[in-house]
N, C-alpha and C. Protein backbone atom coordinates (compact mmCIF):
# COMPACT_ATOMS: atom_id res chain seq x y z
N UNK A 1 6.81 33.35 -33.94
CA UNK A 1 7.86 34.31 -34.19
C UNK A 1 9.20 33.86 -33.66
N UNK A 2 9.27 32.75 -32.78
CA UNK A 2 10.38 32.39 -32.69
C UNK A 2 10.98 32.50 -31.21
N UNK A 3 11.81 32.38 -30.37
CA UNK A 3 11.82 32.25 -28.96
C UNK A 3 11.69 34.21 -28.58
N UNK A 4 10.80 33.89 -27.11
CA UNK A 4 10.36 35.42 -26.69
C UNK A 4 11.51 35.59 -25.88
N UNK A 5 11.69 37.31 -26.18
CA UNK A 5 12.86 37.67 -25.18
C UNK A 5 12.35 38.98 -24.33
N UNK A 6 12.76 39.26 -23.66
CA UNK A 6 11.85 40.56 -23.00
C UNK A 6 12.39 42.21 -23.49
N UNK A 7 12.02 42.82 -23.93
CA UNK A 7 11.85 43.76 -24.20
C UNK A 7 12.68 45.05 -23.20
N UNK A 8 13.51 45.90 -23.61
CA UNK A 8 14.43 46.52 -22.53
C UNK A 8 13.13 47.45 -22.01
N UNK A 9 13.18 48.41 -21.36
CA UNK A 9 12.55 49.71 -20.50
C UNK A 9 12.72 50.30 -21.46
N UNK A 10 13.67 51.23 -22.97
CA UNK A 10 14.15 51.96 -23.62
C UNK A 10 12.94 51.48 -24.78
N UNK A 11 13.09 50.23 -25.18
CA UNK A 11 11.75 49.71 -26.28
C UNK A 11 10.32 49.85 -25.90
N UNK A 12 10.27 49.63 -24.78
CA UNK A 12 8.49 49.48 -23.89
C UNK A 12 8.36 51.58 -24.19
N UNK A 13 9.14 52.37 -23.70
CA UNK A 13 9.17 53.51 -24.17
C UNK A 13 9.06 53.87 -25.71
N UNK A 14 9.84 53.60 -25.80
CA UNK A 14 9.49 53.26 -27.62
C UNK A 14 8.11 53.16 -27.90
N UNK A 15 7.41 51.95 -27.58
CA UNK A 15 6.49 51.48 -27.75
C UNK A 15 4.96 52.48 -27.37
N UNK A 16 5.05 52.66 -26.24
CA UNK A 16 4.00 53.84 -25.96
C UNK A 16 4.13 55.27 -26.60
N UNK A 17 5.29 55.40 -26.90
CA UNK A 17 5.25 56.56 -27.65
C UNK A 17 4.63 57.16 -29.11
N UNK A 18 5.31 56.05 -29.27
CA UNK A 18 4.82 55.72 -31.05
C UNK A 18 3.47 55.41 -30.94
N UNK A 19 2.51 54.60 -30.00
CA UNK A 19 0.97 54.51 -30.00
C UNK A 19 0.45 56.09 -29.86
N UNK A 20 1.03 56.84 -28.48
CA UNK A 20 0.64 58.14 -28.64
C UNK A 20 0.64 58.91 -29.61
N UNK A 21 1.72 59.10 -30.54
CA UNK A 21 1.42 59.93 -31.70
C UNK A 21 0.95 59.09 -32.72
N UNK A 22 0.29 58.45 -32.61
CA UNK A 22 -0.71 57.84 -33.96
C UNK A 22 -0.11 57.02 -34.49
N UNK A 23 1.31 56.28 -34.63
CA UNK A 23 1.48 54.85 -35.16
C UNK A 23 0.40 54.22 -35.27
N UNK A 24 0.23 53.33 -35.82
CA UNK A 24 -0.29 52.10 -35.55
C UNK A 24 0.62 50.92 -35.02
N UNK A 25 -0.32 50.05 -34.57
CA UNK A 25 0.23 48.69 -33.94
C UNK A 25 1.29 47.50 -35.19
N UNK A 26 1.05 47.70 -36.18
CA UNK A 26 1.85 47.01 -37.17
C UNK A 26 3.15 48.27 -37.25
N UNK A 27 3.05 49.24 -37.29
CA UNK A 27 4.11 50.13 -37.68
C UNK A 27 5.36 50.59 -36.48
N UNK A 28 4.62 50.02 -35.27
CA UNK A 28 5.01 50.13 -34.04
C UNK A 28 5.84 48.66 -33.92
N UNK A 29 5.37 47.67 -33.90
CA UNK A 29 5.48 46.59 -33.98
C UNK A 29 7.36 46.28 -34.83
N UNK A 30 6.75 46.83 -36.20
CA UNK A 30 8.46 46.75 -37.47
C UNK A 30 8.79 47.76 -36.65
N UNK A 31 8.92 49.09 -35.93
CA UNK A 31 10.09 50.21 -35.55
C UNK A 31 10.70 49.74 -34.37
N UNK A 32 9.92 48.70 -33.58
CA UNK A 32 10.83 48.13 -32.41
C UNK A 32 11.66 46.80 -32.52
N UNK A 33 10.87 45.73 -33.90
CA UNK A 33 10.92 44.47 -33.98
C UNK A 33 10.21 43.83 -33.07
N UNK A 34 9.42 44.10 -32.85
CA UNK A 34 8.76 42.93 -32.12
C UNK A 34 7.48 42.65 -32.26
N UNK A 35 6.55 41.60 -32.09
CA UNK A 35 5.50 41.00 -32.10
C UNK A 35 4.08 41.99 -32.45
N UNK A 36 3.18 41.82 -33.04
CA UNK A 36 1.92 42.72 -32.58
C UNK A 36 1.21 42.45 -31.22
N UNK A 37 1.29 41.38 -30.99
CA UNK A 37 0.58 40.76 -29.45
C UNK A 37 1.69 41.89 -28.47
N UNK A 38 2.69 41.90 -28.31
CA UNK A 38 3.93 42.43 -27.63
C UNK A 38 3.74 44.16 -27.45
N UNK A 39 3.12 44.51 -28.79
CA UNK A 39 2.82 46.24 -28.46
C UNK A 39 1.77 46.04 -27.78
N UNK A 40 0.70 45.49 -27.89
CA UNK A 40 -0.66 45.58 -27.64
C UNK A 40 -0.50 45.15 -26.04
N UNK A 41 0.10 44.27 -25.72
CA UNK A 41 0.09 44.13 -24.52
C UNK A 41 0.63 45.18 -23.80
N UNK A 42 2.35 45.59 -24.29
CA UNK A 42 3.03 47.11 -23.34
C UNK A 42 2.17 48.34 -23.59
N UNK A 43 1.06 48.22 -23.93
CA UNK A 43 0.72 49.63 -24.40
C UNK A 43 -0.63 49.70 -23.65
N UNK A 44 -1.28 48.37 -23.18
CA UNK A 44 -2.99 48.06 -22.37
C UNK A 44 -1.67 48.11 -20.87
N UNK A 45 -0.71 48.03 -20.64
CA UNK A 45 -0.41 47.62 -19.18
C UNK A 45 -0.38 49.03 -18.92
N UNK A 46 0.65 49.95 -19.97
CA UNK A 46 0.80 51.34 -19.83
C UNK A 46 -0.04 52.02 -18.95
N UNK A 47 -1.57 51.84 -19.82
CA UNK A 47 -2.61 52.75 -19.94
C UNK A 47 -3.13 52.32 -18.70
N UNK A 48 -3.29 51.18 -18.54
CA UNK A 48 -3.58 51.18 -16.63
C UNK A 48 -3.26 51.66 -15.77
N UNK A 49 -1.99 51.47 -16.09
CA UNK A 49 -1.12 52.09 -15.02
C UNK A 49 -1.49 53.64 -15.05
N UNK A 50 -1.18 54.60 -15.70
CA UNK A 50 -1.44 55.98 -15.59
C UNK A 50 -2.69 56.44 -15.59
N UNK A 51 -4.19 55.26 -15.53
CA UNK A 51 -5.53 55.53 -14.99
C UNK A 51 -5.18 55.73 -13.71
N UNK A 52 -5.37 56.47 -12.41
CA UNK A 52 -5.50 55.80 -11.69
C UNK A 52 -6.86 57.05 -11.17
């Protein structure tokens, strides 16, 4: 995809949000621009985090 850049706090929000209400990971992915590996990862760190 081309050189990685990091993702602001405002997109990673983005990102979990849109998984919560039922996006999917491709549809999530085009509404932020970024990677499918890239949701899937902010969205497994998320969910750890608020197991506790």
């Amino acid at each position: 995809m081309g050189k990685r850049k990091d993702l602001s706090e405002f997109h990673k929000g983005q990102i979990v949000m849109a998984r919560r209400l039922g996006q999917s990971i491709s549809e999530t992915a085009a509404l932020v621009g970024c990677s499918w590996s890239a949701v899937v990862s902010i969205y497994q760190n998320w969910s750890r985090k608020e197991q506790w």
